[in-house]
N, C-alpha and C. Protein backbone atom coordinates (compact mmCIF):
# COMPACT_ATOMS: atom_id res chain seq x y z
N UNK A 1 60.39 -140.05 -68.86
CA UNK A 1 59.99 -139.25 -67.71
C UNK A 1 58.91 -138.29 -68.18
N UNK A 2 57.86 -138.38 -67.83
CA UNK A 2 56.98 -137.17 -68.25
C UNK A 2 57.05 -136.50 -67.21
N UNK A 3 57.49 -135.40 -68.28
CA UNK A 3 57.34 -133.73 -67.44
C UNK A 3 56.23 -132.79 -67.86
N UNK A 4 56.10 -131.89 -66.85
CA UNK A 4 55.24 -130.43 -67.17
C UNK A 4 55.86 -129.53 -66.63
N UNK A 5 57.11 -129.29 -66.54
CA UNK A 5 57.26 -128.15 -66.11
C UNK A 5 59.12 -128.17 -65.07
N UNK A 6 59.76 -127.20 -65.09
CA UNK A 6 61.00 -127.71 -64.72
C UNK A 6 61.50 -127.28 -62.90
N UNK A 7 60.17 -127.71 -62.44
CA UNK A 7 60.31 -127.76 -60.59
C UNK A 7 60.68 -129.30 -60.64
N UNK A 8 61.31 -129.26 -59.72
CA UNK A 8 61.94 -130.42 -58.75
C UNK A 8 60.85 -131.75 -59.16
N UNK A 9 59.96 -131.13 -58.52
CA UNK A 9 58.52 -131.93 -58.80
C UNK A 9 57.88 -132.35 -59.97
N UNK A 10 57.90 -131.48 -60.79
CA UNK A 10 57.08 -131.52 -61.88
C UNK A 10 57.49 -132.84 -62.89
N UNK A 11 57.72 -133.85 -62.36
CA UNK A 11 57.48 -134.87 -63.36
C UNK A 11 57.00 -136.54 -62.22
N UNK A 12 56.42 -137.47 -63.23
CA UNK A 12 56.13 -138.35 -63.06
C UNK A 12 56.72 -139.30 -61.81
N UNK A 13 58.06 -139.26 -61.82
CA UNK A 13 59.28 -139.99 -61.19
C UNK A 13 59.33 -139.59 -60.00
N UNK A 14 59.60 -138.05 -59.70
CA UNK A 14 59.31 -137.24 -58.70
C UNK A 14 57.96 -137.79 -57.56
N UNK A 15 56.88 -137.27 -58.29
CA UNK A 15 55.84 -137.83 -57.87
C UNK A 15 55.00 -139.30 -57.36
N UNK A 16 56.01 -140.33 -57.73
CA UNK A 16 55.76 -141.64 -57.55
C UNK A 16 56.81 -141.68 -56.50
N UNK A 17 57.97 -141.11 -55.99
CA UNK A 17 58.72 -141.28 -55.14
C UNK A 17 58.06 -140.59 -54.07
N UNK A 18 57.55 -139.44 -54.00
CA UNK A 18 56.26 -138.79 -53.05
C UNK A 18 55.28 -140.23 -52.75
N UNK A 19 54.72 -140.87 -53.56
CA UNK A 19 53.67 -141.58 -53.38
C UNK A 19 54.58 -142.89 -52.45
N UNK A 20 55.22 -143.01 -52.66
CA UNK A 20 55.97 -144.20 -52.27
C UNK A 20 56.07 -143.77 -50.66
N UNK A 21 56.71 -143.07 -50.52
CA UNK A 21 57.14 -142.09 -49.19
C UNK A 21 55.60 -142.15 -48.56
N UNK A 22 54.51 -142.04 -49.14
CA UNK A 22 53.42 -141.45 -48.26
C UNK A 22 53.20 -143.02 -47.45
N UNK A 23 53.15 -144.18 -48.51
CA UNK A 23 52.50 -145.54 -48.18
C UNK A 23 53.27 -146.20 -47.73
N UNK A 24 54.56 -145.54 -47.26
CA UNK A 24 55.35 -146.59 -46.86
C UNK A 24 55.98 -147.80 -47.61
N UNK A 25 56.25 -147.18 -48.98
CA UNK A 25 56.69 -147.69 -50.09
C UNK A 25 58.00 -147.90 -50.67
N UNK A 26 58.64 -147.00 -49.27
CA UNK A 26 59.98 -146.10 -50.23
C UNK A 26 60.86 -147.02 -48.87
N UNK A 27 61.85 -147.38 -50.13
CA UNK A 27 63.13 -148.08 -49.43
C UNK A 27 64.47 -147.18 -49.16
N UNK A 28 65.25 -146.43 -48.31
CA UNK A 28 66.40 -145.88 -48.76
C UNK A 28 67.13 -146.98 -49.21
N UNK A 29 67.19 -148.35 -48.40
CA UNK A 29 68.16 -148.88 -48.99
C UNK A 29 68.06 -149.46 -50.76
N UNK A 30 66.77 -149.46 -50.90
CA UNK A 30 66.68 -149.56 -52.42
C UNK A 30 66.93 -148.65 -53.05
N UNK A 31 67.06 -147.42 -52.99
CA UNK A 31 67.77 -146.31 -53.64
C UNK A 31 68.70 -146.50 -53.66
N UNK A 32 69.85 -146.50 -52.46
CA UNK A 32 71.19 -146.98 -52.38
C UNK A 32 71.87 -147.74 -53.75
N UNK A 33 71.36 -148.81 -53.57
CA UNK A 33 71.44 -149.89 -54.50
C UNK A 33 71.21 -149.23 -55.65
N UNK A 34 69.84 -148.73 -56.28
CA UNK A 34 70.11 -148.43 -57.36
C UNK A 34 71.17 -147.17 -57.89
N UNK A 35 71.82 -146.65 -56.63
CA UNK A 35 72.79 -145.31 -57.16
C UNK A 35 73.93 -145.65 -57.23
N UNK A 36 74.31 -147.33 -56.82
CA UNK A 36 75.74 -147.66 -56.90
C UNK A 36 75.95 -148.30 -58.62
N UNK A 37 74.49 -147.88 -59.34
CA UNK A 37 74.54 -148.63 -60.68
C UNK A 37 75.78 -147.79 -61.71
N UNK A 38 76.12 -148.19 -62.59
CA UNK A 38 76.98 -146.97 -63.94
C UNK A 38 76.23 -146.00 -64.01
N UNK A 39 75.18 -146.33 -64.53
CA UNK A 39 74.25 -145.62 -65.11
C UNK A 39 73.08 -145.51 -64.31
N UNK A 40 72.78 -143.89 -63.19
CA UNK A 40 71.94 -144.07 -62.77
C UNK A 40 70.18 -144.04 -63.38
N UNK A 41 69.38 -144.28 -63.48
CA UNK A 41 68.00 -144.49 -63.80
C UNK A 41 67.43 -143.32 -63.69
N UNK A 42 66.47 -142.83 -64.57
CA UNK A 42 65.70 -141.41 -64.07
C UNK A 42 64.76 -141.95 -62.84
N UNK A 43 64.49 -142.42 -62.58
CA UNK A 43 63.70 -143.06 -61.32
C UNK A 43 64.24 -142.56 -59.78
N UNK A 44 65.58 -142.96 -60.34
CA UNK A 44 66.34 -143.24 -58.98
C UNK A 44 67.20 -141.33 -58.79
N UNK A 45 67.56 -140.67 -59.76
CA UNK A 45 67.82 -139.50 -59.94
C UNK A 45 66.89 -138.80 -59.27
N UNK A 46 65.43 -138.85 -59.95
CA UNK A 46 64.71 -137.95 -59.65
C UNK A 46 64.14 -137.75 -58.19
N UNK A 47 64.26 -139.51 -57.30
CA UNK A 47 64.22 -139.92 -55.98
C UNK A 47 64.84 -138.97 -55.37
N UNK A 48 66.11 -139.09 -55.45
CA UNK A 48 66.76 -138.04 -54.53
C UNK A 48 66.20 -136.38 -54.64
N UNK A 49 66.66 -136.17 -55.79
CA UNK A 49 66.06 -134.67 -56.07
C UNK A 49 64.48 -134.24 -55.37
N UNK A 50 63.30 -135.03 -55.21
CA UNK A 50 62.61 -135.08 -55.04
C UNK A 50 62.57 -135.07 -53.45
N UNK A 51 62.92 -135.96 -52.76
CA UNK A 51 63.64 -136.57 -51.30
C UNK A 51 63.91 -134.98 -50.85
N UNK A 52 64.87 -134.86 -51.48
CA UNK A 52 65.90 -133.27 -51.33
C UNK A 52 64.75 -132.11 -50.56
N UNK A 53 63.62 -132.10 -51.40
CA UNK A 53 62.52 -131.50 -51.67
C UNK A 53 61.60 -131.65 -50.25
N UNK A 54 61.89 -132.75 -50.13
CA UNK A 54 60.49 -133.35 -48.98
C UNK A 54 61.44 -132.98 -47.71
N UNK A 55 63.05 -133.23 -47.47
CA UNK A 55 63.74 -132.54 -46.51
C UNK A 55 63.59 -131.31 -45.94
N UNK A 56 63.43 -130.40 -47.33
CA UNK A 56 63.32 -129.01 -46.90
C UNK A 56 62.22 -128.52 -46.33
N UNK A 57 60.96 -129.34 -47.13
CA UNK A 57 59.68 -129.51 -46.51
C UNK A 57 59.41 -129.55 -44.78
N UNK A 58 60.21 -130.77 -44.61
CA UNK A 58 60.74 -130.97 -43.01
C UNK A 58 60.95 -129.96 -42.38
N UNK A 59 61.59 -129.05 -42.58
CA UNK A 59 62.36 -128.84 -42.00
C UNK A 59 61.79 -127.09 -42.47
N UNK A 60 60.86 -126.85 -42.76
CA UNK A 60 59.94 -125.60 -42.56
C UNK A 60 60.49 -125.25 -43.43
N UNK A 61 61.28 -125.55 -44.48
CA UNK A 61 61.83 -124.31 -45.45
C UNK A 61 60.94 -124.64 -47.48
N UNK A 62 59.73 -125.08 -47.26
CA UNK A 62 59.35 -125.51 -48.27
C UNK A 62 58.25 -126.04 -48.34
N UNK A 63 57.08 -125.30 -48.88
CA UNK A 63 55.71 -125.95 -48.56
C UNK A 63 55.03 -126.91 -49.63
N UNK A 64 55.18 -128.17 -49.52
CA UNK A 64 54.48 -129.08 -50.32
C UNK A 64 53.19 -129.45 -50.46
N UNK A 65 52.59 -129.63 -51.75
CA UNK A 65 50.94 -130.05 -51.41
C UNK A 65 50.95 -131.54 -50.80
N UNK A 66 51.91 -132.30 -51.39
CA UNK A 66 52.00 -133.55 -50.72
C UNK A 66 51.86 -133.95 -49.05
N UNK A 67 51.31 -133.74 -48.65
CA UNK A 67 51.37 -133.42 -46.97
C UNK A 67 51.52 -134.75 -46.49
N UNK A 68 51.16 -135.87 -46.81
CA UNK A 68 51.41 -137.15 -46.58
C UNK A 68 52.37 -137.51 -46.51
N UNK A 69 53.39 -136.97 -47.85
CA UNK A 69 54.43 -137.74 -48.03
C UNK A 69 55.67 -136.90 -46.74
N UNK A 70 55.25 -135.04 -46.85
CA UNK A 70 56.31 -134.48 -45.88
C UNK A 70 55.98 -135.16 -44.10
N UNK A 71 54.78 -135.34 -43.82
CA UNK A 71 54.97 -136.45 -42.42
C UNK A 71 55.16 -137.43 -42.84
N UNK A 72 55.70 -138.00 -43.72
CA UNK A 72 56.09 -139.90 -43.60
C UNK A 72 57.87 -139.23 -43.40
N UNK A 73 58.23 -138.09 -44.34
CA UNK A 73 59.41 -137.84 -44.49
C UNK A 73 60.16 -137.45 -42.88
N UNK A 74 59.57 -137.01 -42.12
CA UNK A 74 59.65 -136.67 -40.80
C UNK A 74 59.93 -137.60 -39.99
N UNK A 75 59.56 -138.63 -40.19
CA UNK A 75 60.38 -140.02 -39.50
C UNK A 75 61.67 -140.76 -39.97
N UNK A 76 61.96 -140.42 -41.47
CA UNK A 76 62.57 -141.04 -42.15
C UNK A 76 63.98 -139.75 -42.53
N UNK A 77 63.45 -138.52 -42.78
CA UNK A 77 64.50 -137.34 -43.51
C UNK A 77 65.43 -136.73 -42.25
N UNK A 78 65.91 -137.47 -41.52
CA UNK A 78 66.71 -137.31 -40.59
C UNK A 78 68.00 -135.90 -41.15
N UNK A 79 69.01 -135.86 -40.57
CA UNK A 79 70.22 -135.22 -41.03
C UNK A 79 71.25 -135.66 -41.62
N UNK A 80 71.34 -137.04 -41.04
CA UNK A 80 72.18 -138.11 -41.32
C UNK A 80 71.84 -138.23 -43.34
N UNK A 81 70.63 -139.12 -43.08
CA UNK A 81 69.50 -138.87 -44.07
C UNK A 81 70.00 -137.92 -45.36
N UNK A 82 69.54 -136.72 -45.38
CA UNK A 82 69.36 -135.21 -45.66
C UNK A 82 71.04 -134.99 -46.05
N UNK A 83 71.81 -135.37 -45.40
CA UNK A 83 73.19 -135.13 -45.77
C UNK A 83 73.34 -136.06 -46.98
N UNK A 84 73.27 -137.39 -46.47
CA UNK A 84 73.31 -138.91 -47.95
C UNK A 84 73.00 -138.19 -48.77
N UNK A 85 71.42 -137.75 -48.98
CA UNK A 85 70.99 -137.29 -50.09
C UNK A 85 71.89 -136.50 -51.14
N UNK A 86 72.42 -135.26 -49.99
CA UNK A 86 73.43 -133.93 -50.62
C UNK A 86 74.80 -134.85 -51.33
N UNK A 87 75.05 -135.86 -50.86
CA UNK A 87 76.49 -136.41 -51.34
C UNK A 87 75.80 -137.31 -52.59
N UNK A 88 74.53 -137.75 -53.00
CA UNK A 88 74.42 -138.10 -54.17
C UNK A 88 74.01 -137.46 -55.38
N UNK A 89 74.11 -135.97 -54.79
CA UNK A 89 73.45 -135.14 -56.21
C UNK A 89 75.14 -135.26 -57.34
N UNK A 90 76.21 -135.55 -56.86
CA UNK A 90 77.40 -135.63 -57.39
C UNK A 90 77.24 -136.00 -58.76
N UNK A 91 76.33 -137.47 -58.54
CA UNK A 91 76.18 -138.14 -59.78
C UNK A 91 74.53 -138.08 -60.68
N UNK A 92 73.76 -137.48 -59.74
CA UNK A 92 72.80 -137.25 -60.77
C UNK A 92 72.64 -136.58 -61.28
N UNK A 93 73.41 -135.37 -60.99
CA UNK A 93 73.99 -133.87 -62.15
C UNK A 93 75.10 -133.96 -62.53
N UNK A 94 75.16 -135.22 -63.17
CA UNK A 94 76.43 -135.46 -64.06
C UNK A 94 76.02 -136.46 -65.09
N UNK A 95 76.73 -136.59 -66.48
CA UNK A 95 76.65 -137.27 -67.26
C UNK A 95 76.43 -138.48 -66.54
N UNK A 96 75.91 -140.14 -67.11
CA UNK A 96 75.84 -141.51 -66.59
C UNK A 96 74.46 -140.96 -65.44
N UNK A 97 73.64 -140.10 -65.58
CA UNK A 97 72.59 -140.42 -64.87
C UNK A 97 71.35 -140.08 -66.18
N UNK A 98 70.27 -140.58 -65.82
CA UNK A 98 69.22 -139.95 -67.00
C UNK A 98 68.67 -139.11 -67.04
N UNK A 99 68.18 -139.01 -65.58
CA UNK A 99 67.66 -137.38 -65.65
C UNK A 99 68.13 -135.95 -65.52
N UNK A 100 69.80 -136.52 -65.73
CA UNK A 100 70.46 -135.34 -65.77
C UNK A 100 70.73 -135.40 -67.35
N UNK A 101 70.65 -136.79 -68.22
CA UNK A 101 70.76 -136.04 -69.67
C UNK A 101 69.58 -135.98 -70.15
N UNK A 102 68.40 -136.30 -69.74
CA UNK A 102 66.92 -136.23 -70.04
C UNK A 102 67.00 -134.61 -70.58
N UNK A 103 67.71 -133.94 -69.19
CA UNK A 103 67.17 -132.59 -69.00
C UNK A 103 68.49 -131.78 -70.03
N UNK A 104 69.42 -132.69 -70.36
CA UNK A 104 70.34 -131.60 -71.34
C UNK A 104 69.72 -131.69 -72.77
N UNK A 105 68.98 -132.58 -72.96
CA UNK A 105 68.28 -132.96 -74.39
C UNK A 105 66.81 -132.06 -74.49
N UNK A 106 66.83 -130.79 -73.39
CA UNK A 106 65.93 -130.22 -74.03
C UNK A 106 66.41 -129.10 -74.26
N UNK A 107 65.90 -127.72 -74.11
CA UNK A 107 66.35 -126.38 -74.56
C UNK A 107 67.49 -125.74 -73.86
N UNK A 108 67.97 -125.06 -74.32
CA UNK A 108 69.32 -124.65 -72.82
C UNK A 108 68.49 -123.35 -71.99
N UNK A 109 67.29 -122.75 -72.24
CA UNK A 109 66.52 -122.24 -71.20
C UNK A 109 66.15 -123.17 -70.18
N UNK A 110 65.26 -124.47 -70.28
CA UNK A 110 64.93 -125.30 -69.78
C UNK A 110 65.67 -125.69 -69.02
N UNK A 111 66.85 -126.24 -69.56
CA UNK A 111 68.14 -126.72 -68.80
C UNK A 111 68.34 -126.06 -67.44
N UNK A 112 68.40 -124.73 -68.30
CA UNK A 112 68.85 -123.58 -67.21
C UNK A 112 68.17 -123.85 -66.14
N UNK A 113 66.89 -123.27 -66.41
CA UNK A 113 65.61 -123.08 -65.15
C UNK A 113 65.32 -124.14 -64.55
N UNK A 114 65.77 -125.59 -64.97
CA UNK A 114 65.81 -126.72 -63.95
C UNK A 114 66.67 -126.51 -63.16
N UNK A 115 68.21 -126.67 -63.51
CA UNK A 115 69.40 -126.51 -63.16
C UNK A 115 69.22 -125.46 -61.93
N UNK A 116 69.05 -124.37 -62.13
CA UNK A 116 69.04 -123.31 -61.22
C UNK A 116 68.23 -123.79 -60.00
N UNK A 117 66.86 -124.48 -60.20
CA UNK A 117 65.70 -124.89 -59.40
C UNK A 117 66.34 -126.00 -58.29
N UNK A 118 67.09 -127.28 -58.94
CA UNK A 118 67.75 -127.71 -58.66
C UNK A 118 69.06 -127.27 -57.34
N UNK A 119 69.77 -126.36 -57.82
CA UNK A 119 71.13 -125.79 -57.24
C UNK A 119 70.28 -124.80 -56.09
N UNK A 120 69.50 -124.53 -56.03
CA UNK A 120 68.97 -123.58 -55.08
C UNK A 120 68.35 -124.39 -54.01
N UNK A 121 67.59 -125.74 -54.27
CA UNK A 121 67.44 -126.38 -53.70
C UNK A 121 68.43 -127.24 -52.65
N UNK A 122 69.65 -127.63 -53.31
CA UNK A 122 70.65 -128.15 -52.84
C UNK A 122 71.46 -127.13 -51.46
N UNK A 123 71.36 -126.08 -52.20
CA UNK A 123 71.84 -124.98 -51.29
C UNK A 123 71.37 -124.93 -49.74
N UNK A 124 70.17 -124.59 -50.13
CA UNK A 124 68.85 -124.45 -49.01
C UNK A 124 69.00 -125.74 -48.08
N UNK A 125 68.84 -126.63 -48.83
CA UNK A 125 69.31 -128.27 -47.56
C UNK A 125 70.48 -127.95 -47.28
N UNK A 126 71.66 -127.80 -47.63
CA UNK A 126 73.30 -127.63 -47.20
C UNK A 126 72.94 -126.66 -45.74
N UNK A 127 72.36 -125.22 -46.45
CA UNK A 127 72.18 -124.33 -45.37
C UNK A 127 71.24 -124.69 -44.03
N UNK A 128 70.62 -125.53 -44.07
CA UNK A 128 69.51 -126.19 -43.33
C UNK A 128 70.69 -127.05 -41.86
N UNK A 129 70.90 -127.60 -43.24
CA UNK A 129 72.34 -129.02 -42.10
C UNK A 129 73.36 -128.34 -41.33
N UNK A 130 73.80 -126.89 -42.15
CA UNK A 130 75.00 -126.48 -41.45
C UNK A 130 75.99 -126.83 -41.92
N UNK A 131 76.21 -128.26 -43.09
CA UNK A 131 77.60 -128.72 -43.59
C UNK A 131 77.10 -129.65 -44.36
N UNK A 132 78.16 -129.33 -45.36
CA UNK A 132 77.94 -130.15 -47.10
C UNK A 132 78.24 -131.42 -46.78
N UNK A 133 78.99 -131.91 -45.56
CA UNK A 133 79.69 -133.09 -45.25
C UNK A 133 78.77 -134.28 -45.38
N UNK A 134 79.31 -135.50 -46.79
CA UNK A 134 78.41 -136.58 -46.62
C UNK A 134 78.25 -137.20 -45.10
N UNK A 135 77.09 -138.22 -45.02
CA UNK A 135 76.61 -138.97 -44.19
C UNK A 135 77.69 -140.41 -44.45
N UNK A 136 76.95 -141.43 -43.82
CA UNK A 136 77.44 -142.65 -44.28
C UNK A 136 76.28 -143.55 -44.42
N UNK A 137 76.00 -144.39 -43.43
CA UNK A 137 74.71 -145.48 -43.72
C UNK A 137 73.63 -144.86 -43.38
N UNK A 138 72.31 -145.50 -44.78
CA UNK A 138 71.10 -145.01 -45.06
C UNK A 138 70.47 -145.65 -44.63
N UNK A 139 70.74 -147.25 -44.37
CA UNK A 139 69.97 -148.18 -43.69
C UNK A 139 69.18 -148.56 -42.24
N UNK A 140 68.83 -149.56 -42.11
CA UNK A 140 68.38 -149.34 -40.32
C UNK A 140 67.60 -148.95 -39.85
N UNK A 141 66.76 -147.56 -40.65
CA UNK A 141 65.81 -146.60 -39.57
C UNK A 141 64.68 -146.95 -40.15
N UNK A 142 63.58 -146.13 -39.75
CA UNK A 142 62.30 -146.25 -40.43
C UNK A 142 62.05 -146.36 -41.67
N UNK A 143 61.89 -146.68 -42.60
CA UNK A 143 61.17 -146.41 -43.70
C UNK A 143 62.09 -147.26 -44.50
N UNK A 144 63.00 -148.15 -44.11
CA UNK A 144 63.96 -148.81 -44.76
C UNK A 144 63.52 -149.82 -45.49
């Protein structure tokens, strides 16, 4: 994963899931799939986290330079949506994902200041929805 820096955004993975989102690239149900793996992928980790990002965007609480990708997200970052997302951070901030041990294999400042960046983020969507309560199917809608 190349990083620069420990925002949501700031790495490679992040940013190709933005790009995907803008062109109409981005599958939820291919995410799905890849989050029912053991071991989730930094790809697929950083998707959501990233996703998470473009929600809040939506939803006025977060200004992205990506502007492409937050109107593609506007058809697609529903609540339903936006909730899924919140019920898969379970496993990508937990051991068996990569970019959650990517990020323990660097400094425990680093850690921190992701972590925190992260959890504040999560918050902010929870507070957005009104309730931590997962969704169920990701499939079906636009951008599928």
């Amino acid at each position: 994963m190349g990083t620069w820096s420990t925002d949501i955004l700031g790495n490679d993975s992040a940013l190709d899931t933005l790009a995907d989102l803008a062109h109409s690239g981005f599958s939820f149900t291919g995410l799905a799939e890849e989050l029912q793996e053991d071991y989730i992928d930094v790809s697929a980790g950083a998707a959501v986290l990233a996703l998470i990002e473009v929600a809040l965007a939506v939803r006025g609480l977060r200004e992205l330079q990506q502007a492409d990708a937050v109107e593609a997200g506007r058809a697609m970052l529903d609540d339903e949506r936006a909730a899924w997302l919140l019920a898969q951070t379970d496993r990508v901030l937990a051991p068996n994902s990569e970019v959650y041990d990517l990020w323990q294999e660097t400094s425990d400042e680093s850690f921190r200041e992701w972590r925190g960046k992260v959890d504040a983020a999560i918050e902010d969507l929870r507070g957005a929805l009104g309730s931590a309560a997962p969704a169920g199917a990701v499939g079906g809608g636009p951008g599928d």
